[in-house]
C-alpha atoms as a PDB file:
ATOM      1  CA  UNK A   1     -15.665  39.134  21.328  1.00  0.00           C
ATOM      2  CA  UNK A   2     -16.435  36.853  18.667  1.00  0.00           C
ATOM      3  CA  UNK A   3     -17.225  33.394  18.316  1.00  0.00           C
ATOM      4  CA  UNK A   4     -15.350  30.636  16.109  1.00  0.00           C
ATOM      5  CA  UNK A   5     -16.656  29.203  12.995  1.00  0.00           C
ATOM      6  CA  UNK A   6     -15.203  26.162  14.770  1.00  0.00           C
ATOM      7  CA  UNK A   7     -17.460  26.587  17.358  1.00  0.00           C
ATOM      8  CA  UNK A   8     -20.296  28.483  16.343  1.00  0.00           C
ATOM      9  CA  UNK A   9     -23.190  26.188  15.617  1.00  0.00           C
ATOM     10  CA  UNK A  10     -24.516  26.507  11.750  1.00  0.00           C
ATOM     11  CA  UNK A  11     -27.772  28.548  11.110  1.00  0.00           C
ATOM     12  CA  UNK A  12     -29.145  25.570   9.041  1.00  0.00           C
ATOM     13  CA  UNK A  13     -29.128  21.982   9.249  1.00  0.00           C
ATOM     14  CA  UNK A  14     -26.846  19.698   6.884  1.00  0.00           C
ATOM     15  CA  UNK A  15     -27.977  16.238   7.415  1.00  0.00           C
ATOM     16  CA  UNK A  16     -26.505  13.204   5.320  1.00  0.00           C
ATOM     17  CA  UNK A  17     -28.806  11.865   3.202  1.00  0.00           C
ATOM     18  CA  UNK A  18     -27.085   9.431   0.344  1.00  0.00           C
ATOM     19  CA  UNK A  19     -24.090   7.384   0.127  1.00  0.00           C
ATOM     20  CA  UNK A  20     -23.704   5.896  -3.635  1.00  0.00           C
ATOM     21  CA  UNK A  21     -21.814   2.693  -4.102  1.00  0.00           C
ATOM     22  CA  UNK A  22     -20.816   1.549  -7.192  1.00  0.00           C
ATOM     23  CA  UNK A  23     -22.345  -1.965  -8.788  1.00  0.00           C
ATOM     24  CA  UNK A  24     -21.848  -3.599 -12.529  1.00  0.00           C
ATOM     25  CA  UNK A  25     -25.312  -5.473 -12.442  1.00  0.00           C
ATOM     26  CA  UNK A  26     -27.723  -3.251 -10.802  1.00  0.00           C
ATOM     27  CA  UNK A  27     -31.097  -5.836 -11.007  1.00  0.00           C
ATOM     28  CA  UNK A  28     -28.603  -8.188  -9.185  1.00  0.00           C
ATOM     29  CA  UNK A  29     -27.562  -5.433  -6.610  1.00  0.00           C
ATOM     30  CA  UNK A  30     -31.028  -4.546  -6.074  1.00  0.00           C
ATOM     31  CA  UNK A  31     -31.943  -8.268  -5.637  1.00  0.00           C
ATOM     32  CA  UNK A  32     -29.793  -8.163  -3.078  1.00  0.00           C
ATOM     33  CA  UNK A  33     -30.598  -5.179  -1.057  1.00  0.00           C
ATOM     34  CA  UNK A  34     -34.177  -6.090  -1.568  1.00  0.00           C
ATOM     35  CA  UNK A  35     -32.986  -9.515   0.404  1.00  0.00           C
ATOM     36  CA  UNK A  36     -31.431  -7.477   3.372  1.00  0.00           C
ATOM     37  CA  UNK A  37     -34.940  -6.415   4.767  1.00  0.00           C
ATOM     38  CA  UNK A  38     -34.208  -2.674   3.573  1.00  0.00           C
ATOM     39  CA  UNK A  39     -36.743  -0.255   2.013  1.00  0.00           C
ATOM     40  CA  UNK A  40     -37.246   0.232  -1.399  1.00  0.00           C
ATOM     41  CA  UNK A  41     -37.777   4.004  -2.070  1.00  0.00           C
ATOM     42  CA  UNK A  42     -37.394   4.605  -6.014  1.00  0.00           C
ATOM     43  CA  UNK A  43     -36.229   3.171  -8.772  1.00  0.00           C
ATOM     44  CA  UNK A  44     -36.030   5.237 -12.209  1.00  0.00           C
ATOM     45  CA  UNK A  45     -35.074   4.712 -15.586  1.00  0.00           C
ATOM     46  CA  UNK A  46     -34.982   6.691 -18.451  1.00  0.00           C
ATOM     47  CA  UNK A  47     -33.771   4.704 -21.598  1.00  0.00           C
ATOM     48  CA  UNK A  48     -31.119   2.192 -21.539  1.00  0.00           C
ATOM     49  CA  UNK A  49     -28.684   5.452 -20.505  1.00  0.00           C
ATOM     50  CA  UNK A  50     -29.627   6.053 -17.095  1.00  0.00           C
ATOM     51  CA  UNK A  51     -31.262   4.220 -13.709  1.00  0.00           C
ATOM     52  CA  UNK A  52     -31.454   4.898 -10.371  1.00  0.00           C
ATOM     53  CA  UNK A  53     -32.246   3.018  -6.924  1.00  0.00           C
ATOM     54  CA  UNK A  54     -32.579   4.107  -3.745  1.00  0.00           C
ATOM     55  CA  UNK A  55     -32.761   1.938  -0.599  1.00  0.00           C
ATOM     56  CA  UNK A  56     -32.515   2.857   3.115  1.00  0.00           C
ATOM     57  CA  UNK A  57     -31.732   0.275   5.999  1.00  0.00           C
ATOM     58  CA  UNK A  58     -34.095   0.349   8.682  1.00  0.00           C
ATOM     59  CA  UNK A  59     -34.072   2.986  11.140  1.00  0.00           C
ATOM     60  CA  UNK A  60     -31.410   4.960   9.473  1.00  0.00           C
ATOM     61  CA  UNK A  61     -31.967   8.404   8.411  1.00  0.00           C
ATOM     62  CA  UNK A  62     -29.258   8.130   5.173  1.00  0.00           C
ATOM     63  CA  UNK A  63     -30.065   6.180   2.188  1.00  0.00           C
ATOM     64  CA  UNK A  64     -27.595   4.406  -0.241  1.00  0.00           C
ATOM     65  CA  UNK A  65     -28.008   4.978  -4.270  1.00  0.00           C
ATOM     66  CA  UNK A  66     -26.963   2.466  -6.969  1.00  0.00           C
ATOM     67  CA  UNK A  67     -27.473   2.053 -10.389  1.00  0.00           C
ATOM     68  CA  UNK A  68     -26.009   3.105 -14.107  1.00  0.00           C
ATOM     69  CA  UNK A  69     -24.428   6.239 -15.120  1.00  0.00           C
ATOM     70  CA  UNK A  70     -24.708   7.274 -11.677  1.00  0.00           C
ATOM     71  CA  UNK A  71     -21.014   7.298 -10.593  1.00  0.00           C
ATOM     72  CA  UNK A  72     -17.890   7.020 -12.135  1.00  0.00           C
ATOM     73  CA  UNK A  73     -16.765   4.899  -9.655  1.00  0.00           C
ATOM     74  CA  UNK A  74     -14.959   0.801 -10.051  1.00  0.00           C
ATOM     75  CA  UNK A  75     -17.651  -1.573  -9.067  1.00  0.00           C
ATOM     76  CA  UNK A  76     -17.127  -2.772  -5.420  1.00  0.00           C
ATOM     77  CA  UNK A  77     -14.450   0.315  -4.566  1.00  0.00           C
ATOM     78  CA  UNK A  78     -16.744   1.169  -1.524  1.00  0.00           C
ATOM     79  CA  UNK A  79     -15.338   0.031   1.848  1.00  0.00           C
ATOM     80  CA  UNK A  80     -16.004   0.646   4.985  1.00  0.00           C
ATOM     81  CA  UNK A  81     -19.634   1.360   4.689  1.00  0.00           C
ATOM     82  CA  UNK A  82     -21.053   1.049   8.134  1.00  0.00           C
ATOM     83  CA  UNK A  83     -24.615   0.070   9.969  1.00  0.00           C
ATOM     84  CA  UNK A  84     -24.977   1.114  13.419  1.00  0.00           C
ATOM     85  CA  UNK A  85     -26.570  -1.664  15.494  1.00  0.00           C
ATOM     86  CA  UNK A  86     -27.657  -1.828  19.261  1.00  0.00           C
ATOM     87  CA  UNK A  87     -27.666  -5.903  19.350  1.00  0.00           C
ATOM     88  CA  UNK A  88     -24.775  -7.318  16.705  1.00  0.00           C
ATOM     89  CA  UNK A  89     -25.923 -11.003  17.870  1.00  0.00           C
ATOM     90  CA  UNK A  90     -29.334  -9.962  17.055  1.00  0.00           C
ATOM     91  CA  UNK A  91     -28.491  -7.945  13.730  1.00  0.00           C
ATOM     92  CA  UNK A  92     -26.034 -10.544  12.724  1.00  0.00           C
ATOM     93  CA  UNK A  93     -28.371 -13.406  13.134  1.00  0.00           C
ATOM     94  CA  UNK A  94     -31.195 -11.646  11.156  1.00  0.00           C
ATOM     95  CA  UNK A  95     -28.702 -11.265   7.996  1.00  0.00           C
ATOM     96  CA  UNK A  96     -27.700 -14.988   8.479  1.00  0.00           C
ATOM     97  CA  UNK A  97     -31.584 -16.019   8.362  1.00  0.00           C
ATOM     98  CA  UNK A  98     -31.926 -14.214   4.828  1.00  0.00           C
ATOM     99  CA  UNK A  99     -29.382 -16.116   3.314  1.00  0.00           C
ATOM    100  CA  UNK A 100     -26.649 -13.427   3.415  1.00  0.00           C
ATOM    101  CA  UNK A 101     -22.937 -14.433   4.150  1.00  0.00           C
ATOM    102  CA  UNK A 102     -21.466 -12.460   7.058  1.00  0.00           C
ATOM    103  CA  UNK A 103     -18.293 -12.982   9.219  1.00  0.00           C
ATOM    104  CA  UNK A 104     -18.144 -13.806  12.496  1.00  0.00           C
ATOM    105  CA  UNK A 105     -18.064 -11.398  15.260  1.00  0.00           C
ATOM    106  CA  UNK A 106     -14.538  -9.686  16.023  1.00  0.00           C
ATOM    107  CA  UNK A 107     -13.272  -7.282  18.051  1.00  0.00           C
ATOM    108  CA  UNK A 108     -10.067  -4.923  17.798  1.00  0.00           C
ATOM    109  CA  UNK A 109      -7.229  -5.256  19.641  1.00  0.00           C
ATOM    110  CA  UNK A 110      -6.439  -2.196  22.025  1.00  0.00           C
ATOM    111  CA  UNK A 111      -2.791  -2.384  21.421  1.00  0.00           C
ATOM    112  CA  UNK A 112      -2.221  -3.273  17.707  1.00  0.00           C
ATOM    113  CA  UNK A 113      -3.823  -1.566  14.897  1.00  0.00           C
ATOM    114  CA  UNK A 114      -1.369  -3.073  11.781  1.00  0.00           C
ATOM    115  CA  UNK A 115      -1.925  -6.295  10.111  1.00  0.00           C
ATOM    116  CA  UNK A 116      -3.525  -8.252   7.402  1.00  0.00           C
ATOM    117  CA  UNK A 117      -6.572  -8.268   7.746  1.00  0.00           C
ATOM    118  CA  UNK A 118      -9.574  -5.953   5.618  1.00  0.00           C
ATOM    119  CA  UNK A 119      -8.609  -2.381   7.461  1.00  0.00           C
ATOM    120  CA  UNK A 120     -11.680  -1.246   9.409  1.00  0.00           C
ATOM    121  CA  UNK A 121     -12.256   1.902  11.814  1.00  0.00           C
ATOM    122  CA  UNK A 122      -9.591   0.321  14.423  1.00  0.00           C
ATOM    123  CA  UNK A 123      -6.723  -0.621  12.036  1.00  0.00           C
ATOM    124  CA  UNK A 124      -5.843  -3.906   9.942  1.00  0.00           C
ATOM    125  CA  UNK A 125      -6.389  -6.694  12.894  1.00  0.00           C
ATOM    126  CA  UNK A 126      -9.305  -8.280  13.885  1.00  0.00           C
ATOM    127  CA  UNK A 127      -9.854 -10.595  16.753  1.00  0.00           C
ATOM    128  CA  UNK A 128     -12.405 -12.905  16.765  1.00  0.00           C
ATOM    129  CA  UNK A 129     -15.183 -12.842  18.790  1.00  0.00           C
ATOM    130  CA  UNK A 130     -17.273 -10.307  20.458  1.00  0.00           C
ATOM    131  CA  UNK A 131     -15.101  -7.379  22.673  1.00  0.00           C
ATOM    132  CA  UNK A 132     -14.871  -9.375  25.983  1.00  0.00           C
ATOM    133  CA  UNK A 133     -16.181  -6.380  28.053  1.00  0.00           C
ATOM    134  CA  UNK A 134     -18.771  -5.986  25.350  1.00  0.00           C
ATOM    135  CA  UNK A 135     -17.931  -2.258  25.004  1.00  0.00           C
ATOM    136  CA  UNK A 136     -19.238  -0.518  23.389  1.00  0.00           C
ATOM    137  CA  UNK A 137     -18.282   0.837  19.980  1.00  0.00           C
ATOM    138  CA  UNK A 138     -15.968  -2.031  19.965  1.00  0.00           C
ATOM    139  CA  UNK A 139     -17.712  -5.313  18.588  1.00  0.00           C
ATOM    140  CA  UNK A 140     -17.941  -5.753  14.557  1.00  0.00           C
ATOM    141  CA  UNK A 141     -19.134  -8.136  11.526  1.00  0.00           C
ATOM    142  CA  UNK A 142     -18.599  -7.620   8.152  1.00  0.00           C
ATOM    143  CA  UNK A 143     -20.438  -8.287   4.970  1.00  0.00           C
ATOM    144  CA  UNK A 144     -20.145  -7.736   0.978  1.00  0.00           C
ATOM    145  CA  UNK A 145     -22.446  -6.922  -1.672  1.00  0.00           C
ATOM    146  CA  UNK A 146     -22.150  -9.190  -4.947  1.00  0.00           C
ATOM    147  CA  UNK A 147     -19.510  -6.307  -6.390  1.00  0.00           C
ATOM    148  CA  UNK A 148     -17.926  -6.424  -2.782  1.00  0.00           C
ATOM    149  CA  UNK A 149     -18.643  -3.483  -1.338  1.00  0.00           C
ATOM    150  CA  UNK A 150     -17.895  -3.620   2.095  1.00  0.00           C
ATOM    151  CA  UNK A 151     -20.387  -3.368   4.652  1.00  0.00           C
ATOM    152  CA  UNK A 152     -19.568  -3.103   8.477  1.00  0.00           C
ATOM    153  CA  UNK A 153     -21.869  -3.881  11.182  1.00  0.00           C
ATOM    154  CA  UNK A 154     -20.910  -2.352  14.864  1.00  0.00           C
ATOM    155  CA  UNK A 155     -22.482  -2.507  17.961  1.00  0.00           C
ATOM    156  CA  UNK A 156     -23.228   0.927  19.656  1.00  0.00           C
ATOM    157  CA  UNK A 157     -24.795   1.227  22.917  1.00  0.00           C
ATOM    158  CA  UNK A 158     -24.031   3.887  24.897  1.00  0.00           C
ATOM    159  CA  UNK A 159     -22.532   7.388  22.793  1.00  0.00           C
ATOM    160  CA  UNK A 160     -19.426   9.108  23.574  1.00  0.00           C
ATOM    161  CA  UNK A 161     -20.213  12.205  25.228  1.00  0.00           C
ATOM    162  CA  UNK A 162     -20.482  14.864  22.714  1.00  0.00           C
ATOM    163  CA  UNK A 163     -22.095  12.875  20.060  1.00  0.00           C
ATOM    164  CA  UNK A 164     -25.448  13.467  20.561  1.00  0.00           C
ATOM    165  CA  UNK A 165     -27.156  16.256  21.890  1.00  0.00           C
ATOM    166  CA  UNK A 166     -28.794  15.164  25.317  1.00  0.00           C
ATOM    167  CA  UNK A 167     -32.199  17.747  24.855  1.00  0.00           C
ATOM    168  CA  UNK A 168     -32.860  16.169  21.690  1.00  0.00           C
ATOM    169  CA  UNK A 169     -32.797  12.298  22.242  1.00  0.00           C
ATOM    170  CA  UNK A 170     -34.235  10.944  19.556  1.00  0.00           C
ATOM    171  CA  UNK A 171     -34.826   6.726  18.213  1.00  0.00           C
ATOM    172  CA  UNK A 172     -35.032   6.066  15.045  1.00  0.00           C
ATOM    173  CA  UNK A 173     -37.156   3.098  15.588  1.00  0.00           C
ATOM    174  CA  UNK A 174     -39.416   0.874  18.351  1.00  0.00           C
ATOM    175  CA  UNK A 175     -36.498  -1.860  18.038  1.00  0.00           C
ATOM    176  CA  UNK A 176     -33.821   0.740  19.095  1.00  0.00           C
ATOM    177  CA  UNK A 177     -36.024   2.098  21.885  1.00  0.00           C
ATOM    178  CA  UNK A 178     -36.559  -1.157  23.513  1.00  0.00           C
ATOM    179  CA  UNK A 179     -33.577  -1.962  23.263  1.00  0.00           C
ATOM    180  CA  UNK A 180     -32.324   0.994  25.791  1.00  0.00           C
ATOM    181  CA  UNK A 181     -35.186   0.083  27.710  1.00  0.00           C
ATOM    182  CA  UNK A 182     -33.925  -3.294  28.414  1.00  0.00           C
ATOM    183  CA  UNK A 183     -30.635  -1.735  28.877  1.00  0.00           C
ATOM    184  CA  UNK A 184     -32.053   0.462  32.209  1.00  0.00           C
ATOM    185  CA  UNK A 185     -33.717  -2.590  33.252  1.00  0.00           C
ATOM    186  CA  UNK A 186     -30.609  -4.361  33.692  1.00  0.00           C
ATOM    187  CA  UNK A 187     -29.072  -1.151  35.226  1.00  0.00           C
ATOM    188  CA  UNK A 188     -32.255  -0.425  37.260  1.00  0.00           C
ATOM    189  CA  UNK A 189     -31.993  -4.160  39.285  1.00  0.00           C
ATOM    190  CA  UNK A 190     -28.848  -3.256  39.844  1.00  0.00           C
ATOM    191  CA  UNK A 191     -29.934   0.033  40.954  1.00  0.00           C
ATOM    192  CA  UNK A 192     -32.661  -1.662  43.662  1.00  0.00           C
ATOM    193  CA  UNK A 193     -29.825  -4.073  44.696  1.00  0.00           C
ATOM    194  CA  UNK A 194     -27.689  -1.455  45.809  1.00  0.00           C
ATOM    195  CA  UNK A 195     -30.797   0.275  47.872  1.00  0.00           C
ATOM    196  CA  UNK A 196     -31.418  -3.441  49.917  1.00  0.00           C
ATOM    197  CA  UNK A 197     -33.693  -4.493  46.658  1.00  0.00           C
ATOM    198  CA  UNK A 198     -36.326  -1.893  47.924  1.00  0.00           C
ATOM    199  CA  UNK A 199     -38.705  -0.988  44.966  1.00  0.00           C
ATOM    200  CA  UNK A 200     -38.253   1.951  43.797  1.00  0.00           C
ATOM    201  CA  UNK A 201     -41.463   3.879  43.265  1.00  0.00           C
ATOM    202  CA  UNK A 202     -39.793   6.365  40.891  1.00  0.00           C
ATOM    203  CA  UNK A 203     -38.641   4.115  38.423  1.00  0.00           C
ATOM    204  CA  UNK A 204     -39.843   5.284  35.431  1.00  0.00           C
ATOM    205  CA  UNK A 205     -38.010   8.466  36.108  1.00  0.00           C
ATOM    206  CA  UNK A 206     -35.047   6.934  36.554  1.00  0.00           C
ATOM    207  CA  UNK A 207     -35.267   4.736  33.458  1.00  0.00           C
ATOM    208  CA  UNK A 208     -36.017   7.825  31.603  1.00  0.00           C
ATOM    209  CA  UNK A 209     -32.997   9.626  33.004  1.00  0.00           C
ATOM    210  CA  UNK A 210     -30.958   6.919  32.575  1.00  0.00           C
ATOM    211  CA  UNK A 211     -31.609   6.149  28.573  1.00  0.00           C
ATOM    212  CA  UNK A 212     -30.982  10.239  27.516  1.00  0.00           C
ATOM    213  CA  UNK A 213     -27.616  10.104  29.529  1.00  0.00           C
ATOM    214  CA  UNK A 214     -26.947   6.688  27.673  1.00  0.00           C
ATOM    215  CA  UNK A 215     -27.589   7.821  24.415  1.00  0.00           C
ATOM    216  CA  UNK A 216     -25.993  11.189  25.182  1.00  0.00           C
ATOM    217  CA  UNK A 217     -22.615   9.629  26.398  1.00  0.00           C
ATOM    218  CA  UNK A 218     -23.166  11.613  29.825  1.00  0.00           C
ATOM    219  CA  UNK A 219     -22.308   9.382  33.492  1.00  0.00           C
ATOM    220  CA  UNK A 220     -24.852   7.203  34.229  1.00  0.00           C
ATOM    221  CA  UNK A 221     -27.390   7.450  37.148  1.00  0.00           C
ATOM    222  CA  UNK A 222     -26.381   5.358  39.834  1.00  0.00           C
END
């Protein structure tokens, strides 16, 4: 019996590396992405023909590349370009300090998905504020480059199961790390509650267990 290409898992990696948006002024795009905290990593020239720049968000293993004669691409045609945050307060509040204009936070609603607002990942309708249940995957800001390229900022704490592979949890930085550690400190009062607020000896196992089964999407230790 054989197995799937569906299913079969590739021999060799393919990991996402670059996204390229398209800008008209690319000193003034670079100003910009240069004011949202992210790293520089090249910028190259050859002439007046031909420049490159590459920047990458922090903690994110894909970069995004700008510059001239590097896409034939409209200036400001790319939507939908999203950043993966564990705190959207937090994130949203650090863009705000550097002088960058953001919307407020919104939330989809669960039973309409047309309207007239900027289409994101749940439709054309945004409702403001944060998702009352804070869900997760479910909370969202938005921001534009000077071109307007869309940028989306969503709030992702625990996975869906399936998304990531629970033997090879991973964080892509300190910030995102203790941020799941507060997370299982929450969860681990509530834990000791439950058990007559008894201390539990074992708790760094259980914190443990409990962030890989967050990030993996799996149930959640009780």
């Amino acid at each position: 019996m054989t197995t799937s290409t569906q299913t079969k898992k590739p021999a060799i990696d393919f990991k996402f590396e670059i996204a390229v948006i398209p800008v008209s002024d690319v000193d003034r795009a670079k100003a910009f992405y240069t004011k949202l905290g992210w790293r520089l990593d090249a910028d190259f020239a050859a002439g007046d023909d031909w420049r490159v720049i590459q920047f990458t968000p922090p903690g994110s293993p894909a970069s995004v590349i700008f510059g001239k004669n590097v896409t034939a691409a409209a200036p400001g045609s790319a939507k939908g370009l999203y950043l993966i945050v564990s705190d959207i307060a937090a994130a949203r509040a650090d863009l705000l300090a550097r002088g960058v204009a953001i919307s407020e936070l919104f939330h989809p609603d669960s039973t309409v998905h047309t309207g007239t607002d900027e289409p994101f990942l749940s439709g054309s309708r945004r409702v403001s504020g944060p998702d009352p249940e804070r869900s997760t995957y479910r909370t969202y800001a938005s921001f534009s480059d000077p071109d307007g390229n869309g940028w989306l900022l969503q709030e992702i704490t625990t996975r869906l199961p399936g998304r990531i592979d629970a033997e090879e949890t991973a964080f892509a930085s300190s910030r995102d790390l203790a941020a799941a550690m507060r997370r299982a400190s929450v969860a681990h009062g509530e834990h000791e509650k439950r058990n007559g607020g008894k201390h539990d000896e074992n708790w760094p196992d259980w914190y443990a267990d409990y962030i890989v089964k967050e990030q993996a999407g799996a149930p959640l230790p009780l």
